[in-house]
C-alpha atoms as a PDB file:
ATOM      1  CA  UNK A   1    -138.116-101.881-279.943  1.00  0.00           C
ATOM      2  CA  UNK A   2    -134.546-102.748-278.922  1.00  0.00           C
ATOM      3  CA  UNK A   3    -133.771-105.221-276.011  1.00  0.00           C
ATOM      4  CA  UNK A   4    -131.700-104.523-273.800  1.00  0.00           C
ATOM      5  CA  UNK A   5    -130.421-106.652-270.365  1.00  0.00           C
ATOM      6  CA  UNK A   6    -130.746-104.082-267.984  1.00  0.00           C
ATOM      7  CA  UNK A   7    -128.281-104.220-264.861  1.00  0.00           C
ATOM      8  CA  UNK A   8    -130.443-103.609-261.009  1.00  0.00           C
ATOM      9  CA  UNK A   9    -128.407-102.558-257.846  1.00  0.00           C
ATOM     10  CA  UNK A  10    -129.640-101.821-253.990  1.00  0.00           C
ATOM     11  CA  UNK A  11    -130.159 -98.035-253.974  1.00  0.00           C
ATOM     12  CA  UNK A  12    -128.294 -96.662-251.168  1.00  0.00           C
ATOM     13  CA  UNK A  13    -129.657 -93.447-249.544  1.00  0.00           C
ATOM     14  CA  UNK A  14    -128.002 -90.364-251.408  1.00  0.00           C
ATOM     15  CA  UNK A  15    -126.369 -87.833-249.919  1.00  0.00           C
ATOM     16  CA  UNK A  16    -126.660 -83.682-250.385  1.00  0.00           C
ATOM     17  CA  UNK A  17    -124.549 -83.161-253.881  1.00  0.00           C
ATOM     18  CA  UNK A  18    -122.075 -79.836-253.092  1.00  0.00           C
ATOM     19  CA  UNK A  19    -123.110 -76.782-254.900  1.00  0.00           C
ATOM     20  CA  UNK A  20    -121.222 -76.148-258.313  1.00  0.00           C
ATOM     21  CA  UNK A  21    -119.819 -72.517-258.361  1.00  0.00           C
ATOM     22  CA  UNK A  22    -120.504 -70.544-262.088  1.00  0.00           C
ATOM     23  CA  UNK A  23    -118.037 -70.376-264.187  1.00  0.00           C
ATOM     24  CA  UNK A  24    -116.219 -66.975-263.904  1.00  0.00           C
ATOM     25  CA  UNK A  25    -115.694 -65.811-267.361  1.00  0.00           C
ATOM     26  CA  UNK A  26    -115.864 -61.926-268.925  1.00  0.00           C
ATOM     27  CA  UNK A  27    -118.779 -60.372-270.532  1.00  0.00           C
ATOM     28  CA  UNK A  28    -119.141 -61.480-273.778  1.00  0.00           C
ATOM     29  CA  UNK A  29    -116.135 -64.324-274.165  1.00  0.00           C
ATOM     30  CA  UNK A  30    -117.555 -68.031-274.725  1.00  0.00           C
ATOM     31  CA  UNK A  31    -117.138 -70.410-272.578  1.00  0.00           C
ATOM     32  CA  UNK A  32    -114.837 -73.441-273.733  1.00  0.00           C
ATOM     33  CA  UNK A  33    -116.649 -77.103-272.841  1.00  0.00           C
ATOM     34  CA  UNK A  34    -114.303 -79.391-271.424  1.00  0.00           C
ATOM     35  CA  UNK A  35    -113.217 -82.528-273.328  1.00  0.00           C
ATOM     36  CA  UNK A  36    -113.282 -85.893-271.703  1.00  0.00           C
ATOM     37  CA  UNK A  37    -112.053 -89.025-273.220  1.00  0.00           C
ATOM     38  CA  UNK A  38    -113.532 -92.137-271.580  1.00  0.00           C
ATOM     39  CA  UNK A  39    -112.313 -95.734-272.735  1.00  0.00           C
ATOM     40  CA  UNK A  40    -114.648 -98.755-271.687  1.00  0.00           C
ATOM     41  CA  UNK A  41    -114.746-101.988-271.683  1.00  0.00           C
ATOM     42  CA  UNK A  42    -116.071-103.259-275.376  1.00  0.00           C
ATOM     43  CA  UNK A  43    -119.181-105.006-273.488  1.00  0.00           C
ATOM     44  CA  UNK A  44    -119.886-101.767-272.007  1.00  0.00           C
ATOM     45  CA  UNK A  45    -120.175 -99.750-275.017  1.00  0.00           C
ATOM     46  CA  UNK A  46    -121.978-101.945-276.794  1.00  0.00           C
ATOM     47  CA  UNK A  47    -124.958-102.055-273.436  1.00  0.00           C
ATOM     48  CA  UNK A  48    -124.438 -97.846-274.125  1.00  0.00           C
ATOM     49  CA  UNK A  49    -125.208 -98.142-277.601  1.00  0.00           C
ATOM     50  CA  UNK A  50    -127.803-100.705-277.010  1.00  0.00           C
ATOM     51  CA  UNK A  51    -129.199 -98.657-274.436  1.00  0.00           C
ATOM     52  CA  UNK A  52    -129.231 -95.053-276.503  1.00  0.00           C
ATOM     53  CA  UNK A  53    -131.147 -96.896-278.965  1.00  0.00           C
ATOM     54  CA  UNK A  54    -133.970 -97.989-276.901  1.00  0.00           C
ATOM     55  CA  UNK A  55    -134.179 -94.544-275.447  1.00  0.00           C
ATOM     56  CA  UNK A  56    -134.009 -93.345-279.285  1.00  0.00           C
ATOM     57  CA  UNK A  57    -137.121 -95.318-279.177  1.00  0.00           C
ATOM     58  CA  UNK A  58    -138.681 -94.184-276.165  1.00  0.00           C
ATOM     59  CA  UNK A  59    -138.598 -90.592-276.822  1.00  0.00           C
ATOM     60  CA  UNK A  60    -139.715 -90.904-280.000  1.00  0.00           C
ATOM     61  CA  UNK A  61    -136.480 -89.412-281.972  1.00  0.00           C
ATOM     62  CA  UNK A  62    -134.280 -90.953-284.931  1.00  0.00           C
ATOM     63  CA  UNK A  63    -131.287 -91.108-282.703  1.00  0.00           C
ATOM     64  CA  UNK A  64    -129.371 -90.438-279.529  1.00  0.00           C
ATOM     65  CA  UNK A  65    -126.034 -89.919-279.151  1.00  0.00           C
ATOM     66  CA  UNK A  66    -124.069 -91.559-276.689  1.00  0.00           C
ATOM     67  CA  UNK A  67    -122.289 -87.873-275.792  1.00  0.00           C
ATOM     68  CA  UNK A  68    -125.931 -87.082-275.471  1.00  0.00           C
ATOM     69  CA  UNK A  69    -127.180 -89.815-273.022  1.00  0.00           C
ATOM     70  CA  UNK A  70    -123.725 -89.010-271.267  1.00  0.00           C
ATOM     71  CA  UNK A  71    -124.266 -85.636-270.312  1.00  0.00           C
ATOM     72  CA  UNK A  72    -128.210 -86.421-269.288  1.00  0.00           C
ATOM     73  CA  UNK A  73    -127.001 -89.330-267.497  1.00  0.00           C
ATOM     74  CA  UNK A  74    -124.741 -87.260-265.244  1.00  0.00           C
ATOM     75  CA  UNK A  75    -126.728 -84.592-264.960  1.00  0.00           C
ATOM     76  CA  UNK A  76    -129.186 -87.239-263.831  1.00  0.00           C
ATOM     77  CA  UNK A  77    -126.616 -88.466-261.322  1.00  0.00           C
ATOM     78  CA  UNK A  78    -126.139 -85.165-259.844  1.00  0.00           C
ATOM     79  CA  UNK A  79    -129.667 -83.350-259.633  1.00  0.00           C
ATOM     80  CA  UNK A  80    -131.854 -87.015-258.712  1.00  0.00           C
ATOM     81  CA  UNK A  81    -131.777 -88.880-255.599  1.00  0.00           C
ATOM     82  CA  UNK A  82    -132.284 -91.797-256.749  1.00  0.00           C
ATOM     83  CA  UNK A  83    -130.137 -92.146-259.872  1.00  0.00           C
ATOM     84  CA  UNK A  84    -127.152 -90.572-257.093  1.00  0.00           C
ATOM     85  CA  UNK A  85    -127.832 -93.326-254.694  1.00  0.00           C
ATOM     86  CA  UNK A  86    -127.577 -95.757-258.184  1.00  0.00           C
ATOM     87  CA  UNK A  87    -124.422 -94.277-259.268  1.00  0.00           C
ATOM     88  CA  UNK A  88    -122.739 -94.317-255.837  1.00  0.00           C
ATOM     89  CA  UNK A  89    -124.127 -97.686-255.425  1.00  0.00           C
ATOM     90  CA  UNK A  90    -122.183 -98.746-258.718  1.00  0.00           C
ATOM     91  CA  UNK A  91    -119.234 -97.010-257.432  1.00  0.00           C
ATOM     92  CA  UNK A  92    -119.489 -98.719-254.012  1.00  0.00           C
ATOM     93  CA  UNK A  93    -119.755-101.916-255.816  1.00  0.00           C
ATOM     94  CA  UNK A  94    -116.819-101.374-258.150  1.00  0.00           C
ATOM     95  CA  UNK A  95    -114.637-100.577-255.312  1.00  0.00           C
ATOM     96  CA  UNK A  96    -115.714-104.429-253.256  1.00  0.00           C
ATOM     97  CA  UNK A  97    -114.207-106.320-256.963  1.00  0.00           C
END
């Protein structure tokens, strides 16, 4: 099993997230994902890559993207208490440095 060094934070109490309107599209015309392109700090991706190979692990598949632990990470951040009050902890934390 891959190790990791894991990164712990005080978990602030999470506010209600804002509800996300549906897309308004027509009947029958596919909806276009949006493309984000997110640079990071070498040391960074290589904890992400570290990290989607322990969960790789975890849930018993050959491999997990890192778009794929992206997308569950922030839907995570959005729909969980407790990973919100992480993330906004983070972000609290970023803005002090």
């Amino acid at each position: 099993m891959a190790v990791c060094e894991g990164q712990s934070g005080q978990l602030q109490p999470a506010s209600q997230p804002a509800p996300v309107p549906a897309p308004i599209r027509e009947e029958g015309q596919p909806v276009k994902p949006a493309r984000v392109t997110l640079n990071m700090p070498p040391e960074l991706y290589r904890e992400l890559d570290c990290w989607t190979s322990t969960a790789a692990e975890a849930i018993d598949v050959p491999r997990v993207s890192i778009q794929d632990a992206l997308r569950a990470m922030i839907r995570a951040g959005m729909h969980d208490k407790a990973a919100e009050a992480a993330v906004l902890a983070q972000l609290q934390q970023q803005e002090r440095e």
